[in-house]
N, C-alpha and C. Protein backbone atom coordinates (compact mmCIF):
# COMPACT_ATOMS: atom_id res chain seq x y z
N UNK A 1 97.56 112.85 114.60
CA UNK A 1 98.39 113.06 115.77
C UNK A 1 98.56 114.54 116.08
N UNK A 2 98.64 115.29 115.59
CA UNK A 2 98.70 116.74 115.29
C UNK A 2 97.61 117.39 116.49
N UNK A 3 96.31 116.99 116.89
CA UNK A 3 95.42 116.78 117.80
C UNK A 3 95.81 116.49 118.93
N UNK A 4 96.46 115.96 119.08
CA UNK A 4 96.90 114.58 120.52
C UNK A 4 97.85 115.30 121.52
N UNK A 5 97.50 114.58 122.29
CA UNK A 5 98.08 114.94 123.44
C UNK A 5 99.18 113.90 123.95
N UNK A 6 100.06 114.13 124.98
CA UNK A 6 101.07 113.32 125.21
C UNK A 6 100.21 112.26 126.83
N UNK A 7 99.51 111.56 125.96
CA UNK A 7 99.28 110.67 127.31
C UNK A 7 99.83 109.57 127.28
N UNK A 8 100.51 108.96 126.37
CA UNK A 8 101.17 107.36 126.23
C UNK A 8 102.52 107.62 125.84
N UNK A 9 103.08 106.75 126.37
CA UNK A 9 104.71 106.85 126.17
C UNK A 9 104.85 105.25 125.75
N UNK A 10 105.63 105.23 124.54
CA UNK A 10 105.77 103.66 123.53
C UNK A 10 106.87 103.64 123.96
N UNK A 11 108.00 102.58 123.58
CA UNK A 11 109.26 102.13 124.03
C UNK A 11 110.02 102.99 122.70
N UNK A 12 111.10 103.38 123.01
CA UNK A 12 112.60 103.60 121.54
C UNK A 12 112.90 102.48 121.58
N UNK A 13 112.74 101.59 120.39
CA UNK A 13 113.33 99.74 120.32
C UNK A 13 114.66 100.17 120.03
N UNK A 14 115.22 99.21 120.43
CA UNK A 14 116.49 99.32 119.98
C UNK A 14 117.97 100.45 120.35
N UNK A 15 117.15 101.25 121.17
CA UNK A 15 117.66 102.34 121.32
C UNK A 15 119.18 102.42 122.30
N UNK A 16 118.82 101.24 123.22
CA UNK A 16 119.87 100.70 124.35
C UNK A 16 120.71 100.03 123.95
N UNK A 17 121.21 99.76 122.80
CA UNK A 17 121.71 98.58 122.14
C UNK A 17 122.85 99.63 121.52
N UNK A 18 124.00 98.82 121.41
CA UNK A 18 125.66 100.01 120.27
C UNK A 18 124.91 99.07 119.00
N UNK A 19 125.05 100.22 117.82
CA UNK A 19 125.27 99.56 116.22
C UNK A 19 123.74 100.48 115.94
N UNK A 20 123.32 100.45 114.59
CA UNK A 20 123.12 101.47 114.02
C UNK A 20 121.02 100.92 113.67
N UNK A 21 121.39 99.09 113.68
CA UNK A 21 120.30 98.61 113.35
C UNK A 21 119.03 98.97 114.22
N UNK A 22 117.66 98.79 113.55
CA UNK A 22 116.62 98.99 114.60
C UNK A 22 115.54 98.52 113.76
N UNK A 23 114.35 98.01 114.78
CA UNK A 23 113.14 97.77 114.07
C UNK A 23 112.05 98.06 114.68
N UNK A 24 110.82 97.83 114.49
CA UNK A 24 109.62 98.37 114.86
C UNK A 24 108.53 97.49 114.96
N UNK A 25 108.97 96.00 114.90
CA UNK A 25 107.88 95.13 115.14
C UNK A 25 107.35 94.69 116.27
N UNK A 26 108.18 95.33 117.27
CA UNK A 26 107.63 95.17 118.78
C UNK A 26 106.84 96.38 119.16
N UNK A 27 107.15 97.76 118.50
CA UNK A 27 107.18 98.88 118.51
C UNK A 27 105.50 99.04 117.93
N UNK A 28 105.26 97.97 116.96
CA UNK A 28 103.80 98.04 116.57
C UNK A 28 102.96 97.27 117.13
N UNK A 29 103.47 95.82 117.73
CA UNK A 29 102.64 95.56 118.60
C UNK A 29 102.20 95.75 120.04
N UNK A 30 103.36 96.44 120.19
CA UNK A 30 102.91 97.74 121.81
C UNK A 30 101.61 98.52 121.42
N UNK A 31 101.39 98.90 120.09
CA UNK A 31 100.53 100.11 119.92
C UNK A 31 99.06 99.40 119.43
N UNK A 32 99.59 97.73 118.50
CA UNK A 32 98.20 97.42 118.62
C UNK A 32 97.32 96.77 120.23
N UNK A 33 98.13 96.10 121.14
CA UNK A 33 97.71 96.26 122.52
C UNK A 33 97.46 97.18 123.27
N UNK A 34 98.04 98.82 122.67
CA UNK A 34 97.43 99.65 123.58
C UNK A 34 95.95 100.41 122.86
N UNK A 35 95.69 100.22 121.83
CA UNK A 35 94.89 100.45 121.03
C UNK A 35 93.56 99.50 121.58
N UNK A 36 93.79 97.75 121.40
CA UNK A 36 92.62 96.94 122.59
C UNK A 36 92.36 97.33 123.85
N UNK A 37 93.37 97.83 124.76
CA UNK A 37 93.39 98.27 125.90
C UNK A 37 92.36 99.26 126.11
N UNK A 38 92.41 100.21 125.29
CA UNK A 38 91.71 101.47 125.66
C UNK A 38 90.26 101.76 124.82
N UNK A 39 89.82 102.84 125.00
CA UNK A 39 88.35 103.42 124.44
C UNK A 39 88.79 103.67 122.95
N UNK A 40 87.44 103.50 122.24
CA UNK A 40 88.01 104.36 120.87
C UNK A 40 87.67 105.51 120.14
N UNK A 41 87.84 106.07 121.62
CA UNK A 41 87.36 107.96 120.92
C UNK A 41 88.43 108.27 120.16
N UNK A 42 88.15 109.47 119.18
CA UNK A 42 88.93 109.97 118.17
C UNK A 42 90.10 110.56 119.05
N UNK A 43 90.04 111.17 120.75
CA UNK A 43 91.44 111.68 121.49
C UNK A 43 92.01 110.26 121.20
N UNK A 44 91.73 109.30 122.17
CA UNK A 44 92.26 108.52 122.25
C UNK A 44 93.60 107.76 121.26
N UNK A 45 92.41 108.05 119.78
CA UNK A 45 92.83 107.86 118.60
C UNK A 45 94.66 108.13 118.26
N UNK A 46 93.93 109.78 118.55
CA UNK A 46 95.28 110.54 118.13
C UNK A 46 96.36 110.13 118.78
N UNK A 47 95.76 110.53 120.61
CA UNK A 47 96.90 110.21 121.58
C UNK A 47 97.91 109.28 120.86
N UNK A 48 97.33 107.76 120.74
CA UNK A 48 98.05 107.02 120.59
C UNK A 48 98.60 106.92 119.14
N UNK A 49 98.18 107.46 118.15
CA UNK A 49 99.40 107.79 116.86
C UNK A 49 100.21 108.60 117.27
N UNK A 50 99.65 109.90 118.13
CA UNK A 50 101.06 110.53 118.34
C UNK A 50 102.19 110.18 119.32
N UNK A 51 101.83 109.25 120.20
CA UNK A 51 102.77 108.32 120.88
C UNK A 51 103.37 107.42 120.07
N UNK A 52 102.82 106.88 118.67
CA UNK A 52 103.43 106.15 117.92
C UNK A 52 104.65 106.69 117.41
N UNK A 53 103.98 108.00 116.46
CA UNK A 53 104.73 109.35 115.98
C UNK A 53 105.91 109.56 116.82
N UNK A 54 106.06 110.05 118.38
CA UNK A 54 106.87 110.31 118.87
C UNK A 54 107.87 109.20 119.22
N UNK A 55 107.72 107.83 119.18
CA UNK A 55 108.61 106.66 119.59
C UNK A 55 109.56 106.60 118.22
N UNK A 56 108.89 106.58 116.64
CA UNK A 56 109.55 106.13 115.49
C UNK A 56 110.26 107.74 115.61
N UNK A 57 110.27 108.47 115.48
CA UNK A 57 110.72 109.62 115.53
C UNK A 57 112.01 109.79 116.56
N UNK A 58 112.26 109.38 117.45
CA UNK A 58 113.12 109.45 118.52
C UNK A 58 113.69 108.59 118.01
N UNK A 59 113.63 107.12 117.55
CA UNK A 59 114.03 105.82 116.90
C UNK A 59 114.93 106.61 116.10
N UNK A 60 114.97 107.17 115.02
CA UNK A 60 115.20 107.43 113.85
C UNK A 60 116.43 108.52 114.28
N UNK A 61 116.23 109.75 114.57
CA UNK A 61 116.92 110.50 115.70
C UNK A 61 117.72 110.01 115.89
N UNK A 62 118.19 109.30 117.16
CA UNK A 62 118.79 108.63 117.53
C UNK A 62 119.74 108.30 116.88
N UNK A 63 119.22 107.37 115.88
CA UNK A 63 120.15 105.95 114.99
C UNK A 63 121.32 107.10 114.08
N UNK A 64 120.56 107.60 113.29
CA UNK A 64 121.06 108.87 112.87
C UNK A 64 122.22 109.52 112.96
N UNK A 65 122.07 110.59 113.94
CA UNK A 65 122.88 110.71 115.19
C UNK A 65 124.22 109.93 115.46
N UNK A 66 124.04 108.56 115.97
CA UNK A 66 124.42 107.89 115.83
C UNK A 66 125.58 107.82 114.87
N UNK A 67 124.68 107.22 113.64
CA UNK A 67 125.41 106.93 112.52
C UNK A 67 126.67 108.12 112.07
N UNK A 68 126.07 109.33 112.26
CA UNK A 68 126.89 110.64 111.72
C UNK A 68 128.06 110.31 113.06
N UNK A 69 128.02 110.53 114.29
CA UNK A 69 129.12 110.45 115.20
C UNK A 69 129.82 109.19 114.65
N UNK A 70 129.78 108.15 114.44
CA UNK A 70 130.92 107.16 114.40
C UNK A 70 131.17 107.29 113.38
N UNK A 71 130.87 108.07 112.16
CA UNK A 71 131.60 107.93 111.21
C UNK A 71 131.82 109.15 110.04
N UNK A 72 131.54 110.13 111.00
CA UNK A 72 132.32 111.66 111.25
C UNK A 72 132.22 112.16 110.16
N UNK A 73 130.55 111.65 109.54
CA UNK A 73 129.52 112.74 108.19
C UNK A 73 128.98 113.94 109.16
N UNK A 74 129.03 114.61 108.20
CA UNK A 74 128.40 115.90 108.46
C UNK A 74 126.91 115.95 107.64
N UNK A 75 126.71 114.88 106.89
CA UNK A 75 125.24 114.76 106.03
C UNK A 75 124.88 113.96 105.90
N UNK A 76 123.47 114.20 105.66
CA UNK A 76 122.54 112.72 105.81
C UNK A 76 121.37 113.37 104.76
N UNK A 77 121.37 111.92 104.07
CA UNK A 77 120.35 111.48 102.88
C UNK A 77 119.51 110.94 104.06
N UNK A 78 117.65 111.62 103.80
CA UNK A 78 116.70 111.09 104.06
C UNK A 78 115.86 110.81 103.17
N UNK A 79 115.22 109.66 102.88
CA UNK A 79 114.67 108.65 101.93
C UNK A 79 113.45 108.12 102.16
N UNK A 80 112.84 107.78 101.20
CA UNK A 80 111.61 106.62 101.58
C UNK A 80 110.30 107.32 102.35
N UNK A 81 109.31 106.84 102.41
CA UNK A 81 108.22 107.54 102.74
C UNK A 81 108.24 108.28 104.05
N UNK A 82 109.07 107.34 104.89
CA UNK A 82 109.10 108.06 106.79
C UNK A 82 109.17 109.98 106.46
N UNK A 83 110.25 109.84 105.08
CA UNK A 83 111.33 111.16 105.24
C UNK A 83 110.29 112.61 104.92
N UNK A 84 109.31 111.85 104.51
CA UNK A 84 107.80 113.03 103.86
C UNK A 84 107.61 113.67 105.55
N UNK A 85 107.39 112.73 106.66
CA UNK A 85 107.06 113.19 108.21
C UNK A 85 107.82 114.82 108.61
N UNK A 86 107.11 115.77 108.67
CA UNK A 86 106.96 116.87 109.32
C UNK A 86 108.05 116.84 110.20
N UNK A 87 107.82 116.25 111.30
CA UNK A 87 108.34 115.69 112.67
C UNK A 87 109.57 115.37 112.63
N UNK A 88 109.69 114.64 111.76
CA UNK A 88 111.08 113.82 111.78
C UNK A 88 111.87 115.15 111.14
N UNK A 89 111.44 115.59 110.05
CA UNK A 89 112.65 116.22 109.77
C UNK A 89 112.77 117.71 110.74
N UNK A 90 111.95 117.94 111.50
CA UNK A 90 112.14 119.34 112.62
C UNK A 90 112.80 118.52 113.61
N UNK A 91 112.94 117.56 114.08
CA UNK A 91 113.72 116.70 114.87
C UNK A 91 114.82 117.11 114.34
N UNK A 92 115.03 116.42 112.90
CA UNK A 92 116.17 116.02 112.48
C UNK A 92 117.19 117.36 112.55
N UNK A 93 116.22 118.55 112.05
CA UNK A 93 116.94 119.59 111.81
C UNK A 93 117.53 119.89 112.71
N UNK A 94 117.05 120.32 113.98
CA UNK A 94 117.28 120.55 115.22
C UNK A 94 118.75 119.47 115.35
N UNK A 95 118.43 118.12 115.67
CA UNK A 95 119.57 117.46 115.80
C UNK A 95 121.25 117.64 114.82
N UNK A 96 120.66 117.83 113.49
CA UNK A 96 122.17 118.17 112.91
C UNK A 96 122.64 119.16 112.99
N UNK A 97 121.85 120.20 113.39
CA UNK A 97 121.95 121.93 113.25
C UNK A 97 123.17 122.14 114.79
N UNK A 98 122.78 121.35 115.76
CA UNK A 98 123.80 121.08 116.92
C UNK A 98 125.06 120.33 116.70
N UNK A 99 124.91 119.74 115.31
CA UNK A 99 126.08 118.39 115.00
C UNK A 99 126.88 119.25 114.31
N UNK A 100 126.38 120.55 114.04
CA UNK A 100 127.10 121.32 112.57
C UNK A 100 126.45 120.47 111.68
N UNK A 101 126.10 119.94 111.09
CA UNK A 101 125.53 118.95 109.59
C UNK A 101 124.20 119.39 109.14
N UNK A 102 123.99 118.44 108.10
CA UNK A 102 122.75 119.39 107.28
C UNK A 102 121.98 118.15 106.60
N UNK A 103 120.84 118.05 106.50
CA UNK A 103 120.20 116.51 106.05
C UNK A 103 119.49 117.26 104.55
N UNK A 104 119.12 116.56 103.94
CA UNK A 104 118.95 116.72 102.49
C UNK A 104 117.49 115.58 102.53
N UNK A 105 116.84 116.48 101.66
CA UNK A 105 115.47 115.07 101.39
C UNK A 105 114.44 115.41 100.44
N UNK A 106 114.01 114.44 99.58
CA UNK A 106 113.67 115.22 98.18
C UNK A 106 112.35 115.73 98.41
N UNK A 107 111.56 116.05 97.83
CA UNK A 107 110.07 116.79 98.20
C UNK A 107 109.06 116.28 98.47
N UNK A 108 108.49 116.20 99.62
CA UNK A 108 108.06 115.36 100.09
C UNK A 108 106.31 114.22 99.07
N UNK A 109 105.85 115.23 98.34
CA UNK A 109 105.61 114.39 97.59
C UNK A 109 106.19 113.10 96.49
N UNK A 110 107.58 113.32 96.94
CA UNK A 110 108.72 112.36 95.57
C UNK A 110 108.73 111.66 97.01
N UNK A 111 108.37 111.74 98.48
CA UNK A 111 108.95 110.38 99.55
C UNK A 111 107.52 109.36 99.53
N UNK A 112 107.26 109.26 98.77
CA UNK A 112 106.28 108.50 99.00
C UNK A 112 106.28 106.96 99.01
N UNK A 113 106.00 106.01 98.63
CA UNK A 113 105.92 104.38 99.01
C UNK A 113 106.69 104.08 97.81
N UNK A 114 107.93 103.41 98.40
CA UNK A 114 109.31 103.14 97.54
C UNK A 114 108.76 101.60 96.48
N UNK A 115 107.48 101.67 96.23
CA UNK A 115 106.96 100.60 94.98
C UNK A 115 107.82 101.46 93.85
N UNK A 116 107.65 102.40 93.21
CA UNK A 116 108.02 102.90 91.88
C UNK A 116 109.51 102.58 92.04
N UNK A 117 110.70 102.66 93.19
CA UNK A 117 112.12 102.34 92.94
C UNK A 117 111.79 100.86 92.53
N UNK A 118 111.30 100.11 93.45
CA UNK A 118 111.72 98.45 93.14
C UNK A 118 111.06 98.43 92.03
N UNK A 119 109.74 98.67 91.31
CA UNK A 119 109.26 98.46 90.09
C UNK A 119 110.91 98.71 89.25
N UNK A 120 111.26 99.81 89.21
CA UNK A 120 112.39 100.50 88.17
C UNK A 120 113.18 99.69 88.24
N UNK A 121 113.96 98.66 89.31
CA UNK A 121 114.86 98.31 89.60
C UNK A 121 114.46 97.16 88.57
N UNK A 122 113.74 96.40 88.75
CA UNK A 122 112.45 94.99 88.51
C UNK A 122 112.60 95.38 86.88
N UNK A 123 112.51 96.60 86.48
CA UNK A 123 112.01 96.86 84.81
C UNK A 123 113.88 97.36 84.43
N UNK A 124 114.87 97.44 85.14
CA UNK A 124 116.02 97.42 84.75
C UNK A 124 116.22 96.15 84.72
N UNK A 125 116.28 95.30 85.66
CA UNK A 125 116.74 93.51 85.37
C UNK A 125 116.19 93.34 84.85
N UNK A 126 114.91 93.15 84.28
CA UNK A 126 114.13 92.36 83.46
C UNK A 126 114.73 92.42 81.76
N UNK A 127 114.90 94.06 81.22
CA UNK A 127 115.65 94.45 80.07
C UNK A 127 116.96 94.52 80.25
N UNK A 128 117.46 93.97 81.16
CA UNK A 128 118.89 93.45 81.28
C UNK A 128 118.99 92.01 80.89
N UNK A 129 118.03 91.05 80.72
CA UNK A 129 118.09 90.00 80.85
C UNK A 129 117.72 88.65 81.66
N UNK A 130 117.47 89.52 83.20
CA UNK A 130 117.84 88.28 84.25
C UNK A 130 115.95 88.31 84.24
N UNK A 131 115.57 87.04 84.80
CA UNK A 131 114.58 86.29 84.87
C UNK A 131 114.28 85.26 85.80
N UNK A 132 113.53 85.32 86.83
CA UNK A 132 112.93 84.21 87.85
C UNK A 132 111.64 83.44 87.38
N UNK A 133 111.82 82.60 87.60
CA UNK A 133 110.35 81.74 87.78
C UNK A 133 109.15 82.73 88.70
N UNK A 134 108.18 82.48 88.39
CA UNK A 134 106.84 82.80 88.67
C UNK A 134 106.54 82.47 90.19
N UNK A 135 106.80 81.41 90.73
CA UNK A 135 107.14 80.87 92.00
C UNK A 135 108.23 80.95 93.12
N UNK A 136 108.64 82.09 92.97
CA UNK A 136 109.88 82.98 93.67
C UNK A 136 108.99 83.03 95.31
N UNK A 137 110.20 82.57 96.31
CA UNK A 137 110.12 82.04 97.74
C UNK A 137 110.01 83.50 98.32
N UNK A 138 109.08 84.06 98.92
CA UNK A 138 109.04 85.03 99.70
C UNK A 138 110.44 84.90 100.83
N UNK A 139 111.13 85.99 100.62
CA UNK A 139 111.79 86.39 101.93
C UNK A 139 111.99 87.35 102.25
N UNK A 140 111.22 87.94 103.72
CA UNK A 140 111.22 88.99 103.99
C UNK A 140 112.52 89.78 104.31
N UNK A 141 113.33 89.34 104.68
CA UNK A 141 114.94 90.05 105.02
C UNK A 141 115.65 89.32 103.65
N UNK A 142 115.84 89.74 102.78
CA UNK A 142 116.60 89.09 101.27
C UNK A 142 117.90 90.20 101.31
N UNK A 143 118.42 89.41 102.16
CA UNK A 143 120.09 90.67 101.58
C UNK A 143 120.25 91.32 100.25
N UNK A 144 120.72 92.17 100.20
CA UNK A 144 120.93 93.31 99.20
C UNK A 144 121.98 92.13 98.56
N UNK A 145 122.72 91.86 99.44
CA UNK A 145 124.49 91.31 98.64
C UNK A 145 124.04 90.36 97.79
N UNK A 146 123.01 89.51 97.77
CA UNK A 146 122.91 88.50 97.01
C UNK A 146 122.18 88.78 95.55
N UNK A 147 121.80 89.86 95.37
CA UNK A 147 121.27 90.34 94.32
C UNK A 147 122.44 90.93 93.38
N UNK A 148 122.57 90.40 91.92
CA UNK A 148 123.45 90.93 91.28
C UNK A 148 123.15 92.48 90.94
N UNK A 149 124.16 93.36 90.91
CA UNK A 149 124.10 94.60 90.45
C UNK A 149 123.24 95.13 89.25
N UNK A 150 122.90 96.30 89.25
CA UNK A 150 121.85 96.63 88.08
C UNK A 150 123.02 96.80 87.06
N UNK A 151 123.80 97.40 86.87
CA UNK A 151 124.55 97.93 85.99
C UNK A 151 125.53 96.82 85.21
N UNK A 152 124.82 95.45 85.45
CA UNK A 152 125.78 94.38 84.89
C UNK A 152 124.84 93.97 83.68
């Protein structure tokens, strides 16, 4: 994306909506239809990651933002692989630096694909005791609340 030019404009999901939630599954299939739509030169390419780039980025922004005004933090923990993005955090900076606030985020090689937390989490219950069957029901939205605490 770094290449690209601003020729596609993706939707901010969620963005029109009060409350803090948001997702990106409409947000990706905008980009795989505009991806069939068009040629597949390497501009093209970029264009449209960096239209991707710029929609999750504004998304995030936003929510953020957001979150700090209603509930009158001055800081924000950024996490998880998004938080490695260049982008997001010169956004971000920019955005708290106007809020007065200050975002924090570990190095961007430590944001990488949050497998090693759930493994840890997975290898704390396990030597805690607790145990599932082999045949455990996929669910993609599995509330946090229903999972007993690590520290029990």
């Amino acid at each position: 994306a770094a290449q690209a030019r601003r020729a596609f404009t993706f939707p901010r999901p969620m963005t029109d909506r009060p409350g803090l939630d948001f997702s990106f599954s409409g947000l990706k299939t905008f980009a795989a239809n505009t991806i069939h739509q068009n040629d597949d030169s390497d501009q093209t390419k970029a264009d449209i990651a960096r239209a991707f780039e710029d929609a999750v980025v504004d998304t995030l922004v936003i929510k953020c933002k957001r979150a700090l005004e209603q509930t009158g933090f001055k800081r924000l923990v950024m996490a998880g692989g998004v938080s490695a993005n260049r982008t997001l955090r010169e956004r971000m900076a920019q955005t708290l630096q106007k809020l007065g606030g200050e975002a924090f985020y570990a190095r961007p090689e430590l944001c990488t694909d949050n497998g090693a937390m759930i493994a840890l989490a997975g290898m704390i219950r396990f030597k805690g005791g607790m145990r599932s069957e082999l045949g455990v029901t996929v669910r993609p939205r599995w509330p946090l609340a229903e999972l007993p605490p690590l520290d029990k």
